[in-house]
Protein backbone atom coordinates (compact mmCIF):
# COMPACT_ATOMS: atom_id res chain seq x y z
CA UNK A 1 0.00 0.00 0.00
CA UNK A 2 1.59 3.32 -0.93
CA UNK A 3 2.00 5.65 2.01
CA UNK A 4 -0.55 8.37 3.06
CA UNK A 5 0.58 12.40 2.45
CA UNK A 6 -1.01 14.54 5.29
CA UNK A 7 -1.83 17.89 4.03
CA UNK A 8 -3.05 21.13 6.27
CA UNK A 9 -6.75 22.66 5.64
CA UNK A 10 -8.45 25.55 6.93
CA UNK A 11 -11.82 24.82 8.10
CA UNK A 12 -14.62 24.99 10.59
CA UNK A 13 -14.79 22.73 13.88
CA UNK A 14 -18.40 21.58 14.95
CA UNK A 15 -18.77 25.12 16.96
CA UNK A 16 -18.22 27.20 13.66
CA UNK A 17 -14.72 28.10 15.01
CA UNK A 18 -11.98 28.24 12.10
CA UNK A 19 -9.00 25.61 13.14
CA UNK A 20 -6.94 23.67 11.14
CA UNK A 21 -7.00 19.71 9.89
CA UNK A 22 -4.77 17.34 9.25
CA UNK A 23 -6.20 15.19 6.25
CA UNK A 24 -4.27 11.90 5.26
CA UNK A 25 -4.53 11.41 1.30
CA UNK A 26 -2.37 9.80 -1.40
CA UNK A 27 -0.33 10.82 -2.91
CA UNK A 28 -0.45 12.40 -6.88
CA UNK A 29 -1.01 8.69 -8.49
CA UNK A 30 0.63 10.86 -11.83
CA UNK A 31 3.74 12.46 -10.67
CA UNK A 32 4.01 10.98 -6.95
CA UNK A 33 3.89 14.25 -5.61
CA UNK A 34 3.38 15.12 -2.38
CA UNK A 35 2.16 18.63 -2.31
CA UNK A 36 -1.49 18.37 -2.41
CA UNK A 37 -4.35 20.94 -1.85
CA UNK A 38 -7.73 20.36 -1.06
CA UNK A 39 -9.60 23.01 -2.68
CA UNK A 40 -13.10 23.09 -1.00
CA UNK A 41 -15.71 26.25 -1.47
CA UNK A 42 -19.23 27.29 -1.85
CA UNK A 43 -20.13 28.13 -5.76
CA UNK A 44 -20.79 31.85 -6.48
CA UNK A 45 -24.84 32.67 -7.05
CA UNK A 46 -25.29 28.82 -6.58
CA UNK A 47 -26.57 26.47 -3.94
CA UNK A 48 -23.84 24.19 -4.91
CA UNK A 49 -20.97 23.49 -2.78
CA UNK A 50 -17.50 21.57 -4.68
CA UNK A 51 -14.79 20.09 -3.49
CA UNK A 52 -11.53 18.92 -5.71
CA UNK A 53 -7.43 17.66 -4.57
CA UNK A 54 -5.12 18.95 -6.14
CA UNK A 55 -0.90 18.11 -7.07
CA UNK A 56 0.81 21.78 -6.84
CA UNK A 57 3.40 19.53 -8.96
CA UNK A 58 2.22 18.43 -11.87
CA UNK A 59 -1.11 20.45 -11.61
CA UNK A 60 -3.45 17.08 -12.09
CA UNK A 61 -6.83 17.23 -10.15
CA UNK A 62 -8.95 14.87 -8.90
CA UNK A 63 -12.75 14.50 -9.70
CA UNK A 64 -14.89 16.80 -8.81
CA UNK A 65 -17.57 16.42 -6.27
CA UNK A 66 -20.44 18.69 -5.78
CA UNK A 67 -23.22 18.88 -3.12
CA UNK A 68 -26.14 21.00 -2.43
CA UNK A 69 -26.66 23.42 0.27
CA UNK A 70 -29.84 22.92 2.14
CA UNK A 71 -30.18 26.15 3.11
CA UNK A 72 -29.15 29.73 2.45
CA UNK A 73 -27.59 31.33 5.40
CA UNK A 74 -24.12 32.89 6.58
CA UNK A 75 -22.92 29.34 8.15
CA UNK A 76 -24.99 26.69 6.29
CA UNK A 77 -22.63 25.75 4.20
CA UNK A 78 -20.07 24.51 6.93
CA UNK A 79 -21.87 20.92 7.00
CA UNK A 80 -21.64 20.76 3.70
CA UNK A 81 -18.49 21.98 3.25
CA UNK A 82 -17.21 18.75 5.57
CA UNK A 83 -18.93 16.57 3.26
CA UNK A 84 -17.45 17.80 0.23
CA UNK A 85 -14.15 17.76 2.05
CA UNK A 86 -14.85 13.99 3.11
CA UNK A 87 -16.05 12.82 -0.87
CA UNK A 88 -13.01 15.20 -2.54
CA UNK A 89 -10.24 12.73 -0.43
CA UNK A 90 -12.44 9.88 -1.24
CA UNK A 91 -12.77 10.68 -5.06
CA UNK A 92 -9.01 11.25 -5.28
CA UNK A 93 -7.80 7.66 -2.38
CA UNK A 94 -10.00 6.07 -5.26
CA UNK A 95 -7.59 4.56 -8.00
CA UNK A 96 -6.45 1.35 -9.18
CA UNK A 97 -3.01 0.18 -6.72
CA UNK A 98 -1.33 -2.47 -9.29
């Protein structure tokens, strides 16, 4: 099994309070590269929410995920923001180890 990259994000604990996380992903399964970024925000005039890894390498990205906001309000998208977070690592752990 190939070895796990931790990477630093900003985010929100479960009060709302900004901290930081430690997130354990692969590394880039192009380049091996292991200076990732999780990039993770709410789409402009959209109830969409996306996030996406990244290799600050080779500049590959992973796929894509998207979820929608439930409701419109200064903090409701910090649940879904966690989710996005949560499918972007598994979107981009998911690959084919020969």
């Amino acid at each position: 099994m190939t070895n796990m990259v931790t990477i630093k994000v900003q985010g929100y604990d479960d009060d709302n309070k900004p901290t930081i996380f430690n997130l354990d992903v692969l590394p880039c399964p192009f380049c091996g590269g292991k200076n990732l970024n999780l990039v993770n925000h709410c789409i402009t005039d959209s109830w969409l929410v996306m996030g996406q890894i990244t290799c600050n390498n080779c500049w590959s990205e992973g796929p894509a995920v998207y979820e929608e906001r439930i409701k419109y309000s200064a903090t409701d998208h910090l649940p879904t923001l966690a989710r996005t977070k949560e499918k972007a690592i598994e979107a981009w752990n998911r690959r084919i180890l020969k």
